[in-house]
N, C-alpha and C. Protein backbone atom coordinates (compact mmCIF):
# COMPACT_ATOMS: atom_id res chain seq x y z
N UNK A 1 0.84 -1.17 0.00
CA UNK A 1 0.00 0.00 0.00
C UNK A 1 0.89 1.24 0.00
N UNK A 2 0.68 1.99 -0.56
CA UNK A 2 1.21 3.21 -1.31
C UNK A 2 1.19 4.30 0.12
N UNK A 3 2.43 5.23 0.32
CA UNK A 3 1.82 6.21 1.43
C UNK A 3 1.49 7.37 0.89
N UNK A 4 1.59 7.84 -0.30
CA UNK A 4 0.83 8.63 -0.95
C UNK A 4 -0.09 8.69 -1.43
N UNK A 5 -1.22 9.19 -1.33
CA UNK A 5 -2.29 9.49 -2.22
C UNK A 5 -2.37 10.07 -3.75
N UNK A 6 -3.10 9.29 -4.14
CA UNK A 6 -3.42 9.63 -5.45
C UNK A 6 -4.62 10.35 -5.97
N UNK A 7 -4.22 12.44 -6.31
CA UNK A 7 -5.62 13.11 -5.76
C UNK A 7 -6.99 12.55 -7.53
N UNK A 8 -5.67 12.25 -8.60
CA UNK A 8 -6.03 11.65 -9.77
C UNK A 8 -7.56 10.94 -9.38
N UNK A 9 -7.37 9.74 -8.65
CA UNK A 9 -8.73 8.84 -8.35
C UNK A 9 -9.97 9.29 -7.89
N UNK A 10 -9.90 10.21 -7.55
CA UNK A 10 -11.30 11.04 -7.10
C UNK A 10 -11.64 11.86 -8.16
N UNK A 11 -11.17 12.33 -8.81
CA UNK A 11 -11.46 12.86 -10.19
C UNK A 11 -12.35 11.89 -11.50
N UNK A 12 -11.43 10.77 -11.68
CA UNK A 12 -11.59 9.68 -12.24
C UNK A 12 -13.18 9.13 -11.66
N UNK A 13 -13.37 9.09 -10.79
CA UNK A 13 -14.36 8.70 -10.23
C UNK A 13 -15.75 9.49 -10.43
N UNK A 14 -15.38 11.41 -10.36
CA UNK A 14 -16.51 11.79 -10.21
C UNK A 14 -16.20 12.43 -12.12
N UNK A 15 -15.91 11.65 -12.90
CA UNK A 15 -15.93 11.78 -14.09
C UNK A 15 -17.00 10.55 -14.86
N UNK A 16 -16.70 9.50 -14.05
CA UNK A 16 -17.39 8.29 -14.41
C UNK A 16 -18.99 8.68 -14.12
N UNK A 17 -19.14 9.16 -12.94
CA UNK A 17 -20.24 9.72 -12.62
C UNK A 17 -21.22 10.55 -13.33
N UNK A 18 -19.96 11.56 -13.81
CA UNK A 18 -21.23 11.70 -14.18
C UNK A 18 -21.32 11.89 -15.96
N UNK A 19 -20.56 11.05 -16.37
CA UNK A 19 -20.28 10.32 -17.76
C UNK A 19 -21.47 9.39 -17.64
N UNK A 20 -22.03 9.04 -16.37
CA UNK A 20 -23.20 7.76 -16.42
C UNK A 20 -24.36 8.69 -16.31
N UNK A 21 -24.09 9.83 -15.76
CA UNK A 21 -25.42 10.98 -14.98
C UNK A 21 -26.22 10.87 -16.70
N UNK A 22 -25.37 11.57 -17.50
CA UNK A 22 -25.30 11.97 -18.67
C UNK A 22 -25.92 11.19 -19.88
N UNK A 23 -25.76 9.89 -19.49
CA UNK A 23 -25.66 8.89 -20.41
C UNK A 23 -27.25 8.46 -20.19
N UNK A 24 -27.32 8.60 -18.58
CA UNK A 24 -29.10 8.16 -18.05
C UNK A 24 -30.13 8.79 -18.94
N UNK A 25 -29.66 10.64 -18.37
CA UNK A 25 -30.14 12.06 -19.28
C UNK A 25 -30.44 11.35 -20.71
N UNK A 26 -29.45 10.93 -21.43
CA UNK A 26 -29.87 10.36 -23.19
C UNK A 26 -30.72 9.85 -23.14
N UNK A 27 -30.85 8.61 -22.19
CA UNK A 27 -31.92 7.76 -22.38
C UNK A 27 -33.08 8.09 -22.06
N UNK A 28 -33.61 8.71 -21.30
CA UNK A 28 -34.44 9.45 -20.80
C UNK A 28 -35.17 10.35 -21.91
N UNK A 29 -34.27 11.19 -22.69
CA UNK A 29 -34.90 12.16 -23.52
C UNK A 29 -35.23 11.20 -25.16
N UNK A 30 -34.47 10.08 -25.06
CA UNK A 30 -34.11 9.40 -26.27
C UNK A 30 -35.87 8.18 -26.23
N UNK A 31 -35.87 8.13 -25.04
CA UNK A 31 -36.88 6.99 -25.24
C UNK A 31 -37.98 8.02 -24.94
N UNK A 32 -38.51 9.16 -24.68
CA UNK A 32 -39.46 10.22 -24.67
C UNK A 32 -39.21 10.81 -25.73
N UNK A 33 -38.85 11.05 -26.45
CA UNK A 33 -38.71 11.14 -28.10
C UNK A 33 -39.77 9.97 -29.01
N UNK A 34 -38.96 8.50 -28.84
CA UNK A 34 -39.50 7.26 -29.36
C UNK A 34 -41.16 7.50 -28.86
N UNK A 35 -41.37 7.81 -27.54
CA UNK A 35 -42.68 7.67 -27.08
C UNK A 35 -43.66 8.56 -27.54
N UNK A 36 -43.26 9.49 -27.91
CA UNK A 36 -44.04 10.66 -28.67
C UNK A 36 -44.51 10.26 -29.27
N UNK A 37 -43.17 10.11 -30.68
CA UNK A 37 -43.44 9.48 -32.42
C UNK A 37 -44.30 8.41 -32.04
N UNK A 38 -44.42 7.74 -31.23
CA UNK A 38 -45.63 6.31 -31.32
C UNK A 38 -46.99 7.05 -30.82
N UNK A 39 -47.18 8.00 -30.24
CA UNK A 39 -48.19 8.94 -30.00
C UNK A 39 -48.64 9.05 -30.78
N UNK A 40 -47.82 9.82 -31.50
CA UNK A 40 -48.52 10.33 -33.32
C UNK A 40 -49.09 9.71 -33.71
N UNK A 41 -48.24 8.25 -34.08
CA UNK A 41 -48.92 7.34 -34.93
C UNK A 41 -50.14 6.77 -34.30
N UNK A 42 -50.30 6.83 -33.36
CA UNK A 42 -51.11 5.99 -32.83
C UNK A 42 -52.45 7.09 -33.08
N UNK A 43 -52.39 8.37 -32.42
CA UNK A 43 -53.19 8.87 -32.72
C UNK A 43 -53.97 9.04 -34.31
N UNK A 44 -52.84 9.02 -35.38
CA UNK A 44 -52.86 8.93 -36.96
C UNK A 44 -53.88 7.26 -36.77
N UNK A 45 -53.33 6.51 -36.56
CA UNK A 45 -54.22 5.17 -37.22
C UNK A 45 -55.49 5.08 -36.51
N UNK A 46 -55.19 5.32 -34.95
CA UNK A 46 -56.45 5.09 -34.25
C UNK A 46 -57.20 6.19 -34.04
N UNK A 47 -57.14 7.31 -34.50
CA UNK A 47 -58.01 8.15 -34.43
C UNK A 47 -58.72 8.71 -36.27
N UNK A 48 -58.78 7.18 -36.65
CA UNK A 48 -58.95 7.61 -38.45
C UNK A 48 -58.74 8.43 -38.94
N UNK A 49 -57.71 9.02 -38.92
CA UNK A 49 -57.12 9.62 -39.90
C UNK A 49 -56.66 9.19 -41.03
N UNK A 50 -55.47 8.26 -40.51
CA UNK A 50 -55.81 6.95 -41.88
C UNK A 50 -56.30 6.35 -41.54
N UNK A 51 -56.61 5.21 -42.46
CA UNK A 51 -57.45 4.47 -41.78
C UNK A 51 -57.18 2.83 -42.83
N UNK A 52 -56.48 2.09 -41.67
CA UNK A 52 -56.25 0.47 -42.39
C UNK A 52 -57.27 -0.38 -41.99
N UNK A 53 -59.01 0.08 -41.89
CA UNK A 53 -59.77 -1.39 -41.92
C UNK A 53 -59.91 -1.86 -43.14
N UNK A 54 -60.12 -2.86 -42.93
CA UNK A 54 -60.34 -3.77 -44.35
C UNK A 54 -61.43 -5.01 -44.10
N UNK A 55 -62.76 -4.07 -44.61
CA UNK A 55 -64.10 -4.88 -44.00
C UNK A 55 -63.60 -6.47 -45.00
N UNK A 56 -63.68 -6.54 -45.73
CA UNK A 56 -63.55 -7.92 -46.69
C UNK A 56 -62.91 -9.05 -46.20
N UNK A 57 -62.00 -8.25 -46.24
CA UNK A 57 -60.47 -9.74 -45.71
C UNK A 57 -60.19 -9.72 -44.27
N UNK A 58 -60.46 -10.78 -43.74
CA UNK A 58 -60.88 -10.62 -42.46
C UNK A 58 -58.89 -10.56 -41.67
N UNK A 59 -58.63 -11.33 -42.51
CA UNK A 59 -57.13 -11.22 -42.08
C UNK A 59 -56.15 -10.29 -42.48
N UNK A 60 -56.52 -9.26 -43.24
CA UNK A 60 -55.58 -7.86 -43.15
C UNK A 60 -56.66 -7.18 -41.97
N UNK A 61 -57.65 -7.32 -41.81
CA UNK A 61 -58.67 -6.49 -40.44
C UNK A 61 -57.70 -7.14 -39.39
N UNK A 62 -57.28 -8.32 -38.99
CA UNK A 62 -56.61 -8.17 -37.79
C UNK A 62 -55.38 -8.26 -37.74
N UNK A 63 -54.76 -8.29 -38.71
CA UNK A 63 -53.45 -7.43 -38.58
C UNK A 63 -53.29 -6.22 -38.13
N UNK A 64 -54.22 -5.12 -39.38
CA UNK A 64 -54.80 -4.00 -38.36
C UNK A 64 -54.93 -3.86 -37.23
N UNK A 65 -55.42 -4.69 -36.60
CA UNK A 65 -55.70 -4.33 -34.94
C UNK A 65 -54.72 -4.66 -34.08
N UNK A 66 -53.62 -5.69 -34.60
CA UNK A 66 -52.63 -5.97 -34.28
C UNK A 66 -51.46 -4.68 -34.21
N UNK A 67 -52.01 -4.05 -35.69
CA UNK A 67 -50.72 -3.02 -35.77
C UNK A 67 -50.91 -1.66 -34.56
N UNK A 68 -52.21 -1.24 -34.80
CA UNK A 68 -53.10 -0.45 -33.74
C UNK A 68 -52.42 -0.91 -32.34
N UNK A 69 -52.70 -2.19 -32.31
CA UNK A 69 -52.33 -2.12 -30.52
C UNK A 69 -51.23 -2.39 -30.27
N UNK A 70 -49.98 -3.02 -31.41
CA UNK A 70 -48.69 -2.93 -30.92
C UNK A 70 -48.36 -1.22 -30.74
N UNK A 71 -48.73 -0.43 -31.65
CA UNK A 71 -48.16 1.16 -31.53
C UNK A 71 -48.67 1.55 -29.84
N UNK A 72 -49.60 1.21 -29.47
CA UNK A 72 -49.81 1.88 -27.87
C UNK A 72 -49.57 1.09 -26.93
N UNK A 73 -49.09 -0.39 -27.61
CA UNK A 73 -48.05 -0.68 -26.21
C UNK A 73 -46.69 -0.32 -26.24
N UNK A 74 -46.18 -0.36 -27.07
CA UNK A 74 -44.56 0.26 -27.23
C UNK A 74 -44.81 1.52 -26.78
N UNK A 75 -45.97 2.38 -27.39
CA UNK A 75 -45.95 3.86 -26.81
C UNK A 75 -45.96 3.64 -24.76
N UNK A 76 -46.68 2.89 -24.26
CA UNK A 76 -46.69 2.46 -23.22
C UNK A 76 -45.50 1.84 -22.59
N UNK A 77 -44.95 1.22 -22.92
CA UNK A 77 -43.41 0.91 -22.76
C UNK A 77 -42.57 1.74 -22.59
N UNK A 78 -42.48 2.48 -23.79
CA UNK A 78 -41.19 3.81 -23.64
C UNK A 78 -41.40 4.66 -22.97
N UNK A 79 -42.56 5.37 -22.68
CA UNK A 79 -42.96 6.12 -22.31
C UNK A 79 -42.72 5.60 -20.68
N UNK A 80 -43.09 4.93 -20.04
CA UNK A 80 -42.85 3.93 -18.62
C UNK A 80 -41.39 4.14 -18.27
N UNK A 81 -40.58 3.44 -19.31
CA UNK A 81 -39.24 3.48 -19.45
C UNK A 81 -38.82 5.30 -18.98
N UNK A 82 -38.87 6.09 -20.26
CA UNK A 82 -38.59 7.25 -19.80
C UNK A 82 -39.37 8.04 -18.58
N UNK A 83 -39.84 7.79 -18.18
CA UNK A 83 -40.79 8.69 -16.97
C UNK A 83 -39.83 7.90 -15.68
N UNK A 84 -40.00 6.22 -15.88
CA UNK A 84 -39.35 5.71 -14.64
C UNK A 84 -37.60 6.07 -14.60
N UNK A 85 -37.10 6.53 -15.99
CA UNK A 85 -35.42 6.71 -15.65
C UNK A 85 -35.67 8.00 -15.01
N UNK A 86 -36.04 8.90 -15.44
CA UNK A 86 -36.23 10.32 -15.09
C UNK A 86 -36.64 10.02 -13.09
N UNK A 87 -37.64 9.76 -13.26
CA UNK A 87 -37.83 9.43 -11.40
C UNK A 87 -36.59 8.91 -10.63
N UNK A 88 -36.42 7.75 -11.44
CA UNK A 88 -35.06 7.27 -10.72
C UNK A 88 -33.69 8.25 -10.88
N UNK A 89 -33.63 9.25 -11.71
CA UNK A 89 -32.30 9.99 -11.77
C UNK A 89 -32.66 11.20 -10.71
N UNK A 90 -33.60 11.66 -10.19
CA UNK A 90 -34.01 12.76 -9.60
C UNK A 90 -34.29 11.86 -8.04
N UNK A 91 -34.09 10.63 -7.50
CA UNK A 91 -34.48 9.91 -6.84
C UNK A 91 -35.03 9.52 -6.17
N UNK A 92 -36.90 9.30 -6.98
CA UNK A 92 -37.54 9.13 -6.61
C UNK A 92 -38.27 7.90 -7.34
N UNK A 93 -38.76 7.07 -6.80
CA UNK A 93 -39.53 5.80 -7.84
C UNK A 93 -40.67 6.47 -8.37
N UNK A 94 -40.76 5.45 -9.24
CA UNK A 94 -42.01 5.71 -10.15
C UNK A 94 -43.02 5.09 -9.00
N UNK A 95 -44.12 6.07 -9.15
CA UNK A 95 -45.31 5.68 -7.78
C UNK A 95 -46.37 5.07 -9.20
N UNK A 96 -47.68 4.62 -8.53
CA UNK A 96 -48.85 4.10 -8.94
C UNK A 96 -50.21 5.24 -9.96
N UNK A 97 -49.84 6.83 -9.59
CA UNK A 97 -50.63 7.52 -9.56
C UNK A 97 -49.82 7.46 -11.43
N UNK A 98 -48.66 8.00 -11.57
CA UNK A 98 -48.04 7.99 -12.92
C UNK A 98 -48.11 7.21 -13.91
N UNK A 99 -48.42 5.68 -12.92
CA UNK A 99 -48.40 4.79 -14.07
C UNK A 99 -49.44 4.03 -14.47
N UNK A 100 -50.94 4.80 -13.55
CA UNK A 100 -52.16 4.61 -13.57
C UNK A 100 -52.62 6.15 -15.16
N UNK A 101 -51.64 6.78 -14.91
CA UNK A 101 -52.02 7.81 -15.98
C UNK A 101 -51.57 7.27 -17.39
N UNK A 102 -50.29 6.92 -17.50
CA UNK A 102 -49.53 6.23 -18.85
C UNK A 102 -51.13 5.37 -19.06
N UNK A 103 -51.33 4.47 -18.26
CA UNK A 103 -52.30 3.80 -18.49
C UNK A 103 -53.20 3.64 -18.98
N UNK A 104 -54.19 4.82 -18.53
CA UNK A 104 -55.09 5.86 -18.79
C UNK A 104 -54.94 6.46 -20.37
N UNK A 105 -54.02 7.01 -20.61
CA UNK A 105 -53.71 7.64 -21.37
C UNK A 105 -53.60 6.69 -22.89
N UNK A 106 -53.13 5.54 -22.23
CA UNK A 106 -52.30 4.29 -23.38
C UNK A 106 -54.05 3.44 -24.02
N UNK A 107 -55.10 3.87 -22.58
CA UNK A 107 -56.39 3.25 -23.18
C UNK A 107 -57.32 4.15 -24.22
N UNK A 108 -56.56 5.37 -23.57
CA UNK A 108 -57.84 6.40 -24.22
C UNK A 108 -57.37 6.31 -25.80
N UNK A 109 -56.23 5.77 -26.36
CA UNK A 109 -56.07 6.21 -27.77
C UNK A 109 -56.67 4.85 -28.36
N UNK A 110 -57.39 3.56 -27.46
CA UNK A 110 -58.15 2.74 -27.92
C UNK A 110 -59.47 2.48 -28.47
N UNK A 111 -59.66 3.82 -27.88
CA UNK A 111 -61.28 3.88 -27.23
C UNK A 111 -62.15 4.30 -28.42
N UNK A 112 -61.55 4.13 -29.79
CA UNK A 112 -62.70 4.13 -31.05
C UNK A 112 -62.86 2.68 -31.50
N UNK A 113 -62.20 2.12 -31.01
CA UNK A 113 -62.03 0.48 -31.68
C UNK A 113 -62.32 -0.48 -30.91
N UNK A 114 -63.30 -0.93 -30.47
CA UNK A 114 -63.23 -2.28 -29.21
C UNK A 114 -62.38 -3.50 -29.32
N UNK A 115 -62.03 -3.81 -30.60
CA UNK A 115 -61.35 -4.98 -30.39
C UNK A 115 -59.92 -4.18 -30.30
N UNK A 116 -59.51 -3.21 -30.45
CA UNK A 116 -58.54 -2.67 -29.88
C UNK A 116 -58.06 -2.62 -28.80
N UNK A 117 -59.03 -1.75 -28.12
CA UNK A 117 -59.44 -1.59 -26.86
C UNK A 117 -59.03 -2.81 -25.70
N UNK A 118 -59.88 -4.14 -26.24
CA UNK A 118 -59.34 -4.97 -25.96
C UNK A 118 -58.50 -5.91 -25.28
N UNK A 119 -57.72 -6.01 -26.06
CA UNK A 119 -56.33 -6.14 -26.60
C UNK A 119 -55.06 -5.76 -26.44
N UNK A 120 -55.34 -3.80 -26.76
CA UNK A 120 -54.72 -3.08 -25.66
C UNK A 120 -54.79 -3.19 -24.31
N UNK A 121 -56.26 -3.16 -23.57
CA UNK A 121 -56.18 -3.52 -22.08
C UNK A 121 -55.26 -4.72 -21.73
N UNK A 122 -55.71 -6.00 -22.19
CA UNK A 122 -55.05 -7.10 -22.15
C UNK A 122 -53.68 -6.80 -21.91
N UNK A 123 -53.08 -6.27 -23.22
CA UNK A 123 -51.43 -6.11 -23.37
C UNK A 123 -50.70 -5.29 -21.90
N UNK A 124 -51.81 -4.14 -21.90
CA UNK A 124 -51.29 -3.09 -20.81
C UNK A 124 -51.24 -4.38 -19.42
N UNK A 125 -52.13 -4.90 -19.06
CA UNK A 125 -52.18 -5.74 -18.16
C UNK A 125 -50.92 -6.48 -17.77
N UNK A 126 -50.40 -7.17 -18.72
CA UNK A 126 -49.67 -7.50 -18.93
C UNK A 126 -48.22 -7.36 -19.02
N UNK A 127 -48.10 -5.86 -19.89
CA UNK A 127 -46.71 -5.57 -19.43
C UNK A 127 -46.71 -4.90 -17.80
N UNK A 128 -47.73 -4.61 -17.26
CA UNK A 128 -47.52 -4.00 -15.71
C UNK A 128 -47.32 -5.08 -14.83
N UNK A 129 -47.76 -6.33 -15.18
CA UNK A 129 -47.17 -7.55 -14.46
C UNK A 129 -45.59 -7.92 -14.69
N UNK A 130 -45.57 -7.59 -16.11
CA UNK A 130 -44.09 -7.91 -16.44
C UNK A 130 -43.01 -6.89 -15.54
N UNK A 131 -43.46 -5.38 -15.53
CA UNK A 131 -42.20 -4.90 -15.20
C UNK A 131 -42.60 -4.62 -13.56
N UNK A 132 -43.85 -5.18 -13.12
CA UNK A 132 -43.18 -5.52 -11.72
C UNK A 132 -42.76 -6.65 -11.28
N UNK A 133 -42.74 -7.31 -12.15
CA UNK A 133 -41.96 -8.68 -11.73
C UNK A 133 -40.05 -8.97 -11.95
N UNK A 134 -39.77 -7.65 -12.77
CA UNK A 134 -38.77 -7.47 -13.32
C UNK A 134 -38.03 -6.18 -12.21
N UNK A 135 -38.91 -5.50 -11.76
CA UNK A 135 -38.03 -4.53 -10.72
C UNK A 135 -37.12 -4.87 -9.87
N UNK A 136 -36.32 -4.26 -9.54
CA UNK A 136 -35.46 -4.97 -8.03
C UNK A 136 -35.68 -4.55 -6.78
């Protein structure tokens, strides 16, 4: 063991820091970015603007609804993702009231389509089991 100190290592250290602070910050703004753009779209398909039903073929109709409700669970995902890094970098958890709103929010862009609707509920269900089963 060395009897000098090395003032280098404390530097090094609060460089790493906040090289990671920084890196959180990206992800945060990077996956609230992603969560938007799936907003849009979601609002674009499920609020007919365009519009992919296809009364005839029953199997491009549920692809459709497939495509519909993958866009507002990923929007639900990222959006989770970025809200919960942001809580956790300011250090505080993501509480129930926030992620009862994502929720909220992730159903209301269902709510012209029932088998959407659905589907979406289902999914939402689902990933909220997943990522509390996945927390530490």
């Amino acid at each position: 063991m060395s009897k000098f100190k090395n003032p280098n290592i404390k530097k090094d250290i609060k460089k790493i820091k906040n090289a990671d602070k920084d890196f959180s910050y990206r992800t945060v703004i990077f996956s609230a970015i992603i969560g938007v753009i799936l907003f849009i779209l979601s609002l674009i398909f499920n609020g007919n603007i365009i519009s992919i039903s296809f009364e005839d073929i029953l199997l491009l109709d549920i692809m459709g609804i497939i495509f519909k409700t993958t866009i507002i669970l990923l929007f639900f995902f990222f959006m989770t993702i970025s809200v919960g890094n942001y809580k956790d970098l300011t250090g505080k958890p993501l509480n129930w009231k926030e992620l009862f709103g994502l929720f909220l929010l992730s159903l209301i862009q269902s709510s012209l389509n029932g088998a959407v609707f659905a589907f979406t509920f289902l999914g939402l269900i689902f990933l909220i089991i997943y990522l509390y089963l996945i927390q530490e």
